[in-house]
C-alpha atoms as a PDB file:
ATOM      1  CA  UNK A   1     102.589 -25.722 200.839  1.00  0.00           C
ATOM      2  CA  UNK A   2     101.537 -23.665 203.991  1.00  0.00           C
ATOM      3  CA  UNK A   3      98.116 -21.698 203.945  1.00  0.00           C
ATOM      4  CA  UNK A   4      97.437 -18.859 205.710  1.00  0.00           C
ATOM      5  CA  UNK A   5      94.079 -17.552 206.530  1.00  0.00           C
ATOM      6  CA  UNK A   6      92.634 -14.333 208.345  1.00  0.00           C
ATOM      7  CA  UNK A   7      89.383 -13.136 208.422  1.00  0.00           C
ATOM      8  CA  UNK A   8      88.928 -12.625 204.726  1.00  0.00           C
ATOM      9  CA  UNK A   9      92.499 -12.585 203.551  1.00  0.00           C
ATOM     10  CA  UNK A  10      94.597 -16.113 202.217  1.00  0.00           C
ATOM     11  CA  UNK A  11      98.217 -16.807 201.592  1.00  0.00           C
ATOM     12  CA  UNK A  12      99.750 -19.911 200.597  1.00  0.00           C
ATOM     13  CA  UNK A  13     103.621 -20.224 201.447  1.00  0.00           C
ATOM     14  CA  UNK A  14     106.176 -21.978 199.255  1.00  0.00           C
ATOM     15  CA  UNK A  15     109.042 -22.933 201.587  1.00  0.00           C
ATOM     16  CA  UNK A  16     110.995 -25.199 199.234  1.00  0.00           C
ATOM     17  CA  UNK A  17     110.383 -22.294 196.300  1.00  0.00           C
ATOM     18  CA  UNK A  18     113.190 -20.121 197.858  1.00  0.00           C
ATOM     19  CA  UNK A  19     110.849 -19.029 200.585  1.00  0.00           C
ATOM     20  CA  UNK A  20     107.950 -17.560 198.326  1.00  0.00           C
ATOM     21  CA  UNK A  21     104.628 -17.120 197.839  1.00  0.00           C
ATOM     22  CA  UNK A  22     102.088 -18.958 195.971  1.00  0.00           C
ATOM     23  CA  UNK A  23      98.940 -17.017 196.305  1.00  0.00           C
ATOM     24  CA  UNK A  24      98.040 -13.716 198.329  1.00  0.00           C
ATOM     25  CA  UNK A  25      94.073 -13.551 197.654  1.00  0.00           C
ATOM     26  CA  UNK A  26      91.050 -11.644 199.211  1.00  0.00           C
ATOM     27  CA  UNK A  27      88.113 -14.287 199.533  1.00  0.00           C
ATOM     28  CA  UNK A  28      84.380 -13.821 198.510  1.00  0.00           C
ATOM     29  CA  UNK A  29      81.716 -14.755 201.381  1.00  0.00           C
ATOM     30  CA  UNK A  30      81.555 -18.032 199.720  1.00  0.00           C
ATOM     31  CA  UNK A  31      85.353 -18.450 199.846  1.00  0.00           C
ATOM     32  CA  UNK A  32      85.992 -17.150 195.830  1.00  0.00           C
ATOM     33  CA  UNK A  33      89.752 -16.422 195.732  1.00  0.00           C
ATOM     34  CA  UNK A  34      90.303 -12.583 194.127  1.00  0.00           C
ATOM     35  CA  UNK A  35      93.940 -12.268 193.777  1.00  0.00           C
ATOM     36  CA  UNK A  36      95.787  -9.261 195.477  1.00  0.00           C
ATOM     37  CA  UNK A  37      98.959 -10.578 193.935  1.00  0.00           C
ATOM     38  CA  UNK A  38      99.591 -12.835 190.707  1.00  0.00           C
ATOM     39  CA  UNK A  39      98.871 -16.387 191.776  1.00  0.00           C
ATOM     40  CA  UNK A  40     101.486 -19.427 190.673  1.00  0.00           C
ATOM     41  CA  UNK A  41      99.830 -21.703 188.239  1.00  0.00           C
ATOM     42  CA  UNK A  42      97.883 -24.249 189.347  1.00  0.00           C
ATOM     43  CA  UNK A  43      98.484 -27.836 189.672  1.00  0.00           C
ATOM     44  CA  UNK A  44     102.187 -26.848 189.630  1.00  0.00           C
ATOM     45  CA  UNK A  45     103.675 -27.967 192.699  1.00  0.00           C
ATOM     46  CA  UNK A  46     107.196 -26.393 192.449  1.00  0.00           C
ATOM     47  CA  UNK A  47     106.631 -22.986 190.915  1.00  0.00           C
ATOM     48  CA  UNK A  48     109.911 -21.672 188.998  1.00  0.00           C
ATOM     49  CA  UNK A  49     110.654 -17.941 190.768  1.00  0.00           C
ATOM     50  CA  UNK A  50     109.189 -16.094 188.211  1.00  0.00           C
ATOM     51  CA  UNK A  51     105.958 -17.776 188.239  1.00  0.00           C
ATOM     52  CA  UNK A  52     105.824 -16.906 191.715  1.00  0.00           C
ATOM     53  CA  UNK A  53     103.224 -14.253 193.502  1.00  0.00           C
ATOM     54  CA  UNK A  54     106.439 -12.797 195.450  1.00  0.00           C
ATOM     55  CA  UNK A  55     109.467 -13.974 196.440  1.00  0.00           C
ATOM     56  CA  UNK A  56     112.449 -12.403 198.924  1.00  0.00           C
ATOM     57  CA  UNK A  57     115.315 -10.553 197.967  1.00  0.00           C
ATOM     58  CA  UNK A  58     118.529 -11.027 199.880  1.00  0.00           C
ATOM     59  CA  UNK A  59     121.388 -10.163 200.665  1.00  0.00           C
ATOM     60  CA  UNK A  60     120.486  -7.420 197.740  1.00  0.00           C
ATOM     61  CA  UNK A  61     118.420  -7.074 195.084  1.00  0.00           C
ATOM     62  CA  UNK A  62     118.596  -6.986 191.344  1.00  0.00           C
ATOM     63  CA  UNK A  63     121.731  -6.744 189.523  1.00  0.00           C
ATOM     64  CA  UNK A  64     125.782  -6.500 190.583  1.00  0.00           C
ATOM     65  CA  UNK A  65     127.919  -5.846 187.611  1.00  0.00           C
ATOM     66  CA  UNK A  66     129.518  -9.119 186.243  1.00  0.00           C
ATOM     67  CA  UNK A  67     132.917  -7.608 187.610  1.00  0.00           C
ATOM     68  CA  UNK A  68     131.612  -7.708 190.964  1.00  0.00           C
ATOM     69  CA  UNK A  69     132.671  -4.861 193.902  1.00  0.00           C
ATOM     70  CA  UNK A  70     135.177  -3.687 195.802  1.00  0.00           C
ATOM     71  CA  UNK A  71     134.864  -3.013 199.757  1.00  0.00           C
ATOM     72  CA  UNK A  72     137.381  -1.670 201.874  1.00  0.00           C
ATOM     73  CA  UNK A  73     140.251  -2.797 199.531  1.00  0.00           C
ATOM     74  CA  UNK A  74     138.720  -6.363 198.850  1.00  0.00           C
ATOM     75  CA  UNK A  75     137.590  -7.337 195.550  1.00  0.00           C
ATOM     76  CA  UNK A  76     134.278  -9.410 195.472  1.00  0.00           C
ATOM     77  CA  UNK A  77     132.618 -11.222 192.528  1.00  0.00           C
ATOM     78  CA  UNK A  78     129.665 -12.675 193.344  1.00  0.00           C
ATOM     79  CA  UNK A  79     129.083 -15.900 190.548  1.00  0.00           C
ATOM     80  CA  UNK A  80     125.869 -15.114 188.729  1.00  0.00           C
ATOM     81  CA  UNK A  81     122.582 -16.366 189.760  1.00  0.00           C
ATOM     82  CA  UNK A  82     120.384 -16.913 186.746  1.00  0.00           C
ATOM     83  CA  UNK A  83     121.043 -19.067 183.538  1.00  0.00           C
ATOM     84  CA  UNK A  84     121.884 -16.973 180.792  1.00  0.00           C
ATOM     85  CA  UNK A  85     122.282 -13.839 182.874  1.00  0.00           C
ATOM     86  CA  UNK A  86     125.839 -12.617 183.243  1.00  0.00           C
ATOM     87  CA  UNK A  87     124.969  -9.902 185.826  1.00  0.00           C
ATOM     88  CA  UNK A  88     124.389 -12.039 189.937  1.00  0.00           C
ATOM     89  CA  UNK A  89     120.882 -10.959 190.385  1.00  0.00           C
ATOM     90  CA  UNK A  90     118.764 -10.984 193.349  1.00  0.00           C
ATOM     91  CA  UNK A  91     121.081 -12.586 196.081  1.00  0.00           C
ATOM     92  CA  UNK A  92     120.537 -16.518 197.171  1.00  0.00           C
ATOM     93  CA  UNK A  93     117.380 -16.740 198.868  1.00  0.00           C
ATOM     94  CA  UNK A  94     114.538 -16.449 195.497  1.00  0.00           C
ATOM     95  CA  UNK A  95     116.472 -19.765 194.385  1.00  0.00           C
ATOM     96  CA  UNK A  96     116.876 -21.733 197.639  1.00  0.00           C
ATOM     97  CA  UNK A  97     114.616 -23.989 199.783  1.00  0.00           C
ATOM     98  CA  UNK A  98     113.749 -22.302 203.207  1.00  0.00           C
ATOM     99  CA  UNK A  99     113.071 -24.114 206.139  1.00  0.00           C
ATOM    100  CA  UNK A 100     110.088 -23.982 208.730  1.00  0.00           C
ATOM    101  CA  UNK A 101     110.819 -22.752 211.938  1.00  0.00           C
ATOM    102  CA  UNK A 102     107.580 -22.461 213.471  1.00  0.00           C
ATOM    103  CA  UNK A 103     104.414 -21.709 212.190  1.00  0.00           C
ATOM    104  CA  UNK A 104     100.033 -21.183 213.500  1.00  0.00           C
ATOM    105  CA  UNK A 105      96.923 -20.774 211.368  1.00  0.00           C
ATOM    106  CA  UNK A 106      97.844 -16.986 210.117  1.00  0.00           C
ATOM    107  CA  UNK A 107     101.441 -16.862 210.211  1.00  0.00           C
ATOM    108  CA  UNK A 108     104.597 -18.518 209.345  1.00  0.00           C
ATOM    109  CA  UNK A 109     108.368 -18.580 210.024  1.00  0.00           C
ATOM    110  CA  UNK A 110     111.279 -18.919 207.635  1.00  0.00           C
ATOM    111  CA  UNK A 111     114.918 -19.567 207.724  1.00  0.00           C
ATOM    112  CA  UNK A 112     117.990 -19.876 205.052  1.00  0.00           C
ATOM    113  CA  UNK A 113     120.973 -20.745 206.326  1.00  0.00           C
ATOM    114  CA  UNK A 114     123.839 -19.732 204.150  1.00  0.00           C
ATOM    115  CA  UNK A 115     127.290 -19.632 206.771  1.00  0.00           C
ATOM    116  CA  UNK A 116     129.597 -21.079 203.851  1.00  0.00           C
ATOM    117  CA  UNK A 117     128.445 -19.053 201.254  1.00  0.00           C
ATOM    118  CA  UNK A 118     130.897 -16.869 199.512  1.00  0.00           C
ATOM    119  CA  UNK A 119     130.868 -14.072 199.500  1.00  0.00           C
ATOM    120  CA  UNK A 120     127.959 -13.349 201.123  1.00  0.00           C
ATOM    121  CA  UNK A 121     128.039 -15.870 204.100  1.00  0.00           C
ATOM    122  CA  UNK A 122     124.638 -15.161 206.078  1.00  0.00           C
ATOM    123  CA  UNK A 123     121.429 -16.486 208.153  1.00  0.00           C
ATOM    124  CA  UNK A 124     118.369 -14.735 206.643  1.00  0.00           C
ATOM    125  CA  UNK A 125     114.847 -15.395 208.660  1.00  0.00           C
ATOM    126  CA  UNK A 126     111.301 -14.414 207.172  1.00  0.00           C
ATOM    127  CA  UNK A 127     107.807 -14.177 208.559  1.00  0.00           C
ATOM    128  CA  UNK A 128     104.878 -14.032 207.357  1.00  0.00           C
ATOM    129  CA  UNK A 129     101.854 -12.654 209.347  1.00  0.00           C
ATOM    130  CA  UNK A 130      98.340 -12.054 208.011  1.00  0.00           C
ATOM    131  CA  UNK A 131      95.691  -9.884 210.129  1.00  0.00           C
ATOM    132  CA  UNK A 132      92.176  -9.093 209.041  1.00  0.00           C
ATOM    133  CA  UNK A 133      93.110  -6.992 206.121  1.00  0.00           C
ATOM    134  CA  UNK A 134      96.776  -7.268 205.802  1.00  0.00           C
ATOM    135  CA  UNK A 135      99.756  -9.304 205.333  1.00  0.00           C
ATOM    136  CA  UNK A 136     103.073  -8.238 206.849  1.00  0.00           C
ATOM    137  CA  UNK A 137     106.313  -9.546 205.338  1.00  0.00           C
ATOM    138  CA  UNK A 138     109.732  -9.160 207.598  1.00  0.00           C
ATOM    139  CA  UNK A 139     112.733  -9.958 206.694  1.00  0.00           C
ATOM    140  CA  UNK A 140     116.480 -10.103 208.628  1.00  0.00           C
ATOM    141  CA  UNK A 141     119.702 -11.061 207.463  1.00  0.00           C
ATOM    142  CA  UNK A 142     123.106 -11.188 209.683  1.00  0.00           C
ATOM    143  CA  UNK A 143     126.325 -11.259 208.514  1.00  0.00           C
ATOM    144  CA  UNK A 144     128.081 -14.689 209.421  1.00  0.00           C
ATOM    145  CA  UNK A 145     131.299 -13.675 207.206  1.00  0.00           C
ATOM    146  CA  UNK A 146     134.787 -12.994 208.573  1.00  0.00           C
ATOM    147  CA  UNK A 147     134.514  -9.639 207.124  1.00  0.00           C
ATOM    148  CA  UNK A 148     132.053  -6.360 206.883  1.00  0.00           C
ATOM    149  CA  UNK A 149     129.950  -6.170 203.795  1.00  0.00           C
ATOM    150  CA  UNK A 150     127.718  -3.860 202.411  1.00  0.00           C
ATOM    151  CA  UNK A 151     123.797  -6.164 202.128  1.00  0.00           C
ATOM    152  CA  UNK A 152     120.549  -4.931 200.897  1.00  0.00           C
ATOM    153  CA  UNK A 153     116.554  -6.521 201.318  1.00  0.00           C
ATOM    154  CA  UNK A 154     114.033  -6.399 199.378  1.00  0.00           C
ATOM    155  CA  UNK A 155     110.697  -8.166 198.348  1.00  0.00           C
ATOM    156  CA  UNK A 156     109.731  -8.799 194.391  1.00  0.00           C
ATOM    157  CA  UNK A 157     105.746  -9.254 194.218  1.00  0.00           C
ATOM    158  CA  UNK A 158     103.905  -9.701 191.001  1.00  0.00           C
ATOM    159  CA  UNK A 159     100.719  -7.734 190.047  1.00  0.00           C
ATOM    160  CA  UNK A 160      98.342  -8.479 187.955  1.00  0.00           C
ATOM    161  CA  UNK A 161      95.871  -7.022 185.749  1.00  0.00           C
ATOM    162  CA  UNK A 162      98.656  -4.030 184.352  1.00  0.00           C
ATOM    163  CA  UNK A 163      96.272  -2.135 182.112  1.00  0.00           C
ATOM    164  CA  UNK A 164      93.964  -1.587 184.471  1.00  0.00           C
ATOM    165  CA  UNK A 165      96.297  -0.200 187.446  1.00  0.00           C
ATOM    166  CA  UNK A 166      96.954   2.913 188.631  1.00  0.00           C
ATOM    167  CA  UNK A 167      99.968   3.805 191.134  1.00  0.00           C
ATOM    168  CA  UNK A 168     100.379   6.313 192.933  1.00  0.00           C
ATOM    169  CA  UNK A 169     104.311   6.126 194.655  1.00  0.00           C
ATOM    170  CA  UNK A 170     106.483   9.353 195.203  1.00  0.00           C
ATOM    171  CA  UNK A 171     110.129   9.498 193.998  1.00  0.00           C
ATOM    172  CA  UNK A 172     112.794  12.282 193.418  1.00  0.00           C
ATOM    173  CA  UNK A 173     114.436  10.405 191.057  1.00  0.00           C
ATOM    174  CA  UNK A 174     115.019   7.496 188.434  1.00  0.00           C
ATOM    175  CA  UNK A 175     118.243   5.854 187.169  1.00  0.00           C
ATOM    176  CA  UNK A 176     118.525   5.774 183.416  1.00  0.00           C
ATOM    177  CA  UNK A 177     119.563   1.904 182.380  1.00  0.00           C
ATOM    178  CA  UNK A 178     121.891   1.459 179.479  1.00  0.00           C
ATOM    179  CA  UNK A 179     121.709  -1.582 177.579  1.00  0.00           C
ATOM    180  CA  UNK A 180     122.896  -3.825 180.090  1.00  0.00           C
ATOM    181  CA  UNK A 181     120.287  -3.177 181.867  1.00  0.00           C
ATOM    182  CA  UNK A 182     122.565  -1.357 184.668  1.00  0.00           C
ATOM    183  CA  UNK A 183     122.156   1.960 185.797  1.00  0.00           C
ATOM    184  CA  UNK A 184     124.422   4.452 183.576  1.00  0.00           C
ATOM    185  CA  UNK A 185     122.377   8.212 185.038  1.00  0.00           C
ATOM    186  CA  UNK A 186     119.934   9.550 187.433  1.00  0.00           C
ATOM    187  CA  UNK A 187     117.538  12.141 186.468  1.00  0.00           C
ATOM    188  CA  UNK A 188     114.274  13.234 187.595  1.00  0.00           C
ATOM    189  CA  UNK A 189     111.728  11.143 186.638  1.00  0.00           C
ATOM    190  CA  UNK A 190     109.799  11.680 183.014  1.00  0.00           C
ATOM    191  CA  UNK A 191     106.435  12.803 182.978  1.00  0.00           C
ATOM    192  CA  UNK A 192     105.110   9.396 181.996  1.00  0.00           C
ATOM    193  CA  UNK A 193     106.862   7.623 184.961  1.00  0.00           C
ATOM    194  CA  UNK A 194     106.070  10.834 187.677  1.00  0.00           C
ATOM    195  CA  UNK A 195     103.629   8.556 190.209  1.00  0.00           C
ATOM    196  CA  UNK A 196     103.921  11.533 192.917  1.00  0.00           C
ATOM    197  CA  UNK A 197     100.320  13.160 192.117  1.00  0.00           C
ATOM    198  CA  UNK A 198      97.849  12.538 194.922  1.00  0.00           C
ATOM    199  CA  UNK A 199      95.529  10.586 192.347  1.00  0.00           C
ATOM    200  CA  UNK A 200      97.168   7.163 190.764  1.00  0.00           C
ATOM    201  CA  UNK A 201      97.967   7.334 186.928  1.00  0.00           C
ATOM    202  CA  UNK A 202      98.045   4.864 184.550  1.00  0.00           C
ATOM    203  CA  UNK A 203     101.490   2.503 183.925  1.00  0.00           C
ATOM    204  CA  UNK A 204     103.510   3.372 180.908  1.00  0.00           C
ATOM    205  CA  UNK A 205     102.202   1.705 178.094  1.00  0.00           C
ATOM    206  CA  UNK A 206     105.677   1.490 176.250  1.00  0.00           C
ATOM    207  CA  UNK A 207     107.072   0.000 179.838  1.00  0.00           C
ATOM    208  CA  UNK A 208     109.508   0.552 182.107  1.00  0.00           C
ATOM    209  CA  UNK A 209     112.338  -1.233 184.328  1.00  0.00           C
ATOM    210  CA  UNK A 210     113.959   1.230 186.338  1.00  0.00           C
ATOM    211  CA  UNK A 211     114.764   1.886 190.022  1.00  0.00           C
ATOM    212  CA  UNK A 212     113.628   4.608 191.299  1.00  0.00           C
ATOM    213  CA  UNK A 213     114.746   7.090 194.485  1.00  0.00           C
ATOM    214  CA  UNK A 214     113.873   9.098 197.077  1.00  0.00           C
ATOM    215  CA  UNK A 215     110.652   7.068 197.633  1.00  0.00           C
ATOM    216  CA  UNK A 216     108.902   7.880 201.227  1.00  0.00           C
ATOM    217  CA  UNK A 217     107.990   3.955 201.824  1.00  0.00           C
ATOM    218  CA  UNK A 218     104.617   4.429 200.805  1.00  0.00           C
ATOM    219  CA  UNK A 219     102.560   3.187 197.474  1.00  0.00           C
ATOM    220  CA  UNK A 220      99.077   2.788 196.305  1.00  0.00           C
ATOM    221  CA  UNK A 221      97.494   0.827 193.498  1.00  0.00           C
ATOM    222  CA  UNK A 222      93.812   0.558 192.275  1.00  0.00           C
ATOM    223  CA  UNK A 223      92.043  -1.495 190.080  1.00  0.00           C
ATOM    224  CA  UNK A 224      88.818   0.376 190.029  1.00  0.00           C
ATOM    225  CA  UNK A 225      87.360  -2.370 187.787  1.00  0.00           C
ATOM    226  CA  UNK A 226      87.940  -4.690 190.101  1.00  0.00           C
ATOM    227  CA  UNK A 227      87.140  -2.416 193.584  1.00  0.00           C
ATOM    228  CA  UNK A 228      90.600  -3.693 194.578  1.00  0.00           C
ATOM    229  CA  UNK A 229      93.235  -1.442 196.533  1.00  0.00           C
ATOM    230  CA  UNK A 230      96.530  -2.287 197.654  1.00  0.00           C
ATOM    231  CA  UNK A 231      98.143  -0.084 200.045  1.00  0.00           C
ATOM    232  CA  UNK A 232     102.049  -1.121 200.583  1.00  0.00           C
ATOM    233  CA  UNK A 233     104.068   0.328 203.199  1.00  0.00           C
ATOM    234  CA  UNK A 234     107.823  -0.204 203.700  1.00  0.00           C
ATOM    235  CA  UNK A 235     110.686   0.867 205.854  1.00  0.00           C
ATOM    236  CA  UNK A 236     112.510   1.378 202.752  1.00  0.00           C
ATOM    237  CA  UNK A 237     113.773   4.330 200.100  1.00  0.00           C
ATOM    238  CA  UNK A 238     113.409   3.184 196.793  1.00  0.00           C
ATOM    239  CA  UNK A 239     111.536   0.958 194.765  1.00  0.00           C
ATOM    240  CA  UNK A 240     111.432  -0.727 191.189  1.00  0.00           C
ATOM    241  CA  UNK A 241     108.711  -0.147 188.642  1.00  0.00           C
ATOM    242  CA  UNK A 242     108.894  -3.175 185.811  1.00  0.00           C
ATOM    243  CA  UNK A 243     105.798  -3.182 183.803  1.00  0.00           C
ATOM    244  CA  UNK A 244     106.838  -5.100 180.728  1.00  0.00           C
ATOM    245  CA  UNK A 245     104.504  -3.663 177.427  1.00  0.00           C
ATOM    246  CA  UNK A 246     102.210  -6.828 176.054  1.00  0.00           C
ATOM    247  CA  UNK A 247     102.604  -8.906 179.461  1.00  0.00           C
ATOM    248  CA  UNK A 248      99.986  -9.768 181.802  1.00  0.00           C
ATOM    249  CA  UNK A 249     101.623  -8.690 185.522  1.00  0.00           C
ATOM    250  CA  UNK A 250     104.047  -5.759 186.440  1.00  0.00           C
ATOM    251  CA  UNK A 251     106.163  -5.421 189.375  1.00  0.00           C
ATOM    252  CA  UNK A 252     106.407  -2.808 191.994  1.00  0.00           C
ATOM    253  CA  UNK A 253     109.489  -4.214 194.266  1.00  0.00           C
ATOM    254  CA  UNK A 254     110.405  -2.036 198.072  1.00  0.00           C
ATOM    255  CA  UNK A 255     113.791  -2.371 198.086  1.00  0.00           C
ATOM    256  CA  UNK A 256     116.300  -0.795 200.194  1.00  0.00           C
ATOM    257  CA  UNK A 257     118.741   0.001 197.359  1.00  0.00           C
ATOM    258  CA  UNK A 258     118.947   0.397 193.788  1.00  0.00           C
ATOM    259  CA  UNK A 259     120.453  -1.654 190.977  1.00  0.00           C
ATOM    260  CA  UNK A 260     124.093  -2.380 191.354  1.00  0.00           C
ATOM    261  CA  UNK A 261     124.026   0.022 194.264  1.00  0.00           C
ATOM    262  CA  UNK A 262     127.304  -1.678 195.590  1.00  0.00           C
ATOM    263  CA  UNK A 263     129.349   0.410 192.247  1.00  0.00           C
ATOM    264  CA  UNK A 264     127.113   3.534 192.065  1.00  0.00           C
ATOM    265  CA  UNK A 265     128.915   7.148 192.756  1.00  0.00           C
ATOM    266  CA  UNK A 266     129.443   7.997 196.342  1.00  0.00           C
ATOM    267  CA  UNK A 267     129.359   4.235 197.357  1.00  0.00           C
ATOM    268  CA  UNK A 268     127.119   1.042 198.741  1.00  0.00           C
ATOM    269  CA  UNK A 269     126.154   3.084 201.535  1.00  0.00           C
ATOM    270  CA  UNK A 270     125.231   6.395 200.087  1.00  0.00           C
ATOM    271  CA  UNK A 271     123.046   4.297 197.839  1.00  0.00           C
ATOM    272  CA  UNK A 272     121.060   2.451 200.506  1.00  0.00           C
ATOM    273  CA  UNK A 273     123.129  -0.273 201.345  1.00  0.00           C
ATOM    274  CA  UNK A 274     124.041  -1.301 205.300  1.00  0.00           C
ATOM    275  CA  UNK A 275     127.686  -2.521 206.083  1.00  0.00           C
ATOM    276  CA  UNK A 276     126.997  -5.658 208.477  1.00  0.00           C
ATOM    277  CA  UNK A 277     129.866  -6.099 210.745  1.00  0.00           C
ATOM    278  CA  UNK A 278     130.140  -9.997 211.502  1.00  0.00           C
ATOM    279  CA  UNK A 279     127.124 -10.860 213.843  1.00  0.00           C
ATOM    280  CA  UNK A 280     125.164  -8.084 213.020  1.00  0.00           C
ATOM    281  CA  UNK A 281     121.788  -7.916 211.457  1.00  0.00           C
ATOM    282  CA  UNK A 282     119.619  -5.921 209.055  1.00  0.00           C
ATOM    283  CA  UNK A 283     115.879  -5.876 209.462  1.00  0.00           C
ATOM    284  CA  UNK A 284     112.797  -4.827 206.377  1.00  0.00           C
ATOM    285  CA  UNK A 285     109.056  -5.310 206.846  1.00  0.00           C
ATOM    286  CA  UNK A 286     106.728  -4.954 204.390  1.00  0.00           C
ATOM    287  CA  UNK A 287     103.164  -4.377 204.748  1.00  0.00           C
ATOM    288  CA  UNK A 288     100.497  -5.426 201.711  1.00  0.00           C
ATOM    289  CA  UNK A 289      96.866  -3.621 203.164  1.00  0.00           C
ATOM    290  CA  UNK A 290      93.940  -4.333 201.006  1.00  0.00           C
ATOM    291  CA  UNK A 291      90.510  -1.958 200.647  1.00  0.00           C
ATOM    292  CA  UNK A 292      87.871  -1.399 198.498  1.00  0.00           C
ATOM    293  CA  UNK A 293      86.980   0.859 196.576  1.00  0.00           C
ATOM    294  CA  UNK A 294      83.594   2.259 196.906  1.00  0.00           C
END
């Protein structure tokens, strides 16, 4: 466990659970923890992923079809990644111990090595820097294959307190799932799931797991009961909303592609992907800026 503290901000670092995070709190003048994001449970040394506060995605994020790709004529089937889930979701590095490269009281750095992987052979690094009201997140992966390939990044943080948040994210358009849970159309987003207006609405009540496009990097969330904003900024172009009805934390994951971009129409890069070239890289950052509210 690594802490990180600035000025008023904490964040504890999980390097053996696949790089994540623990905690991500504002503290009280007398040091009370109010979660930004979802904490881990305590007393649980070795979180599982999904009892995680956030945890990276790479080299892409959510689901490939079970069938895998194709990339300039190679075929590519990825095994899957979760028990009991036939799609490969959410790359290598949420399920992976990272190491510690170096490290100071307010910031962190991470590295995966994954040369023999298949298909996806790759280095990934991650930092973690907190400032007085802010924690940045950045992310690189290069490409140590033999061969091009089309990677994503992304980061999956947990929220808490759903019924009381309000979003505010723009998007031009949402990809319809079918009951595989992999995109079958893209439409303009429904009324209930338009987060564009200047003021932020309400989630869904009857929930939502979609990916969502044409997003300008920029989100907000309030919890006016709480005086809590968080401000998220990303050098990315879509995002993905899951806000599970009857559960206790909902999702709003930057990501720089949507769900199995790699076998949408028009192709991995049309749909945000980046073709690495052996040796080359692909860099994210995401930054998590927290306010009041007055």
């Amino acid at each position: 466990m690594i802490e990180l503290r600035k000025g008023g901000l904490r964040a504890v670092v999980l390097p053996a659970a696949g790089g994540g995070l623990a905690r991500f709190d504002r503290l009280a003048a007398d040091g009370t923890p109010q979660p930004v994001l979802r904490p881990a449970p305590d007393g649980v040394a070795q979180p599982l992923p999904g009892q995680l506060a956030c945890f990276p995605l790479v080299p892409w994020s959510n689901r490939i079809a079970p069938g895998g790709f194709e990339f300039e004529g190679r075929r590519y089937t990825p095994a899957p990644t979760r028990e009991g889930e036939p799609c490969p979701i959410h790359g290598d590095g949420w399920r992976l111990p990272w190491q510690v490269e170096s490290r100071d009281e307010s910031s962190v750095v991470l590295s995966l090595y994954r040369r023999d992987a298949s298909p996806f052979a790759f280095t990934a690094h991650m930092a973690y820097a907190l400032s007085a009201d802010s924690l940045r997140v950045t992310l690189k992966a290069t490409n140590n294959g033999a061969h091009a390939l089309p990677f994503g990044l992304g980061l999956h943080p947990w929220l808490p307190h759903p019924e009381e948040a309000r979003l505010r994210a723009a998007a031009d358009g949402v990809w319809l799932s079918g009951a595989d849970k992999l995109p079958s159309q893209r439409v303009a987003p429904p009324a209930a799931w338009d987060f564009s207006s200047a003021a932020p609405r309400p989630l869904p009540r009857e929930g939502v797991d979609n990916a969502f496009t044409g997003w300008d990097g920029r989100a907000q969330i309030d919890w006016p009961a709480r005086k809590l904003r968080l401000r998220i900024e990303a050098d990315m172009g879509y995002y993905i909303l899951y806000a599970p009805p009857g559960k206790d934390f909902f999702c709003f994951e930057p990501v720089d592609h949507p769900i199995n971009a790699f076998n949408l129409p028009d192709g991995a890069v049309a749909n945000g992907l980046t073709v690495l070239a052996p040796g080359q890289d692909l860099w994210r950052t995401v930054t998590f800026a927290v306010e009041d509210i007055a």
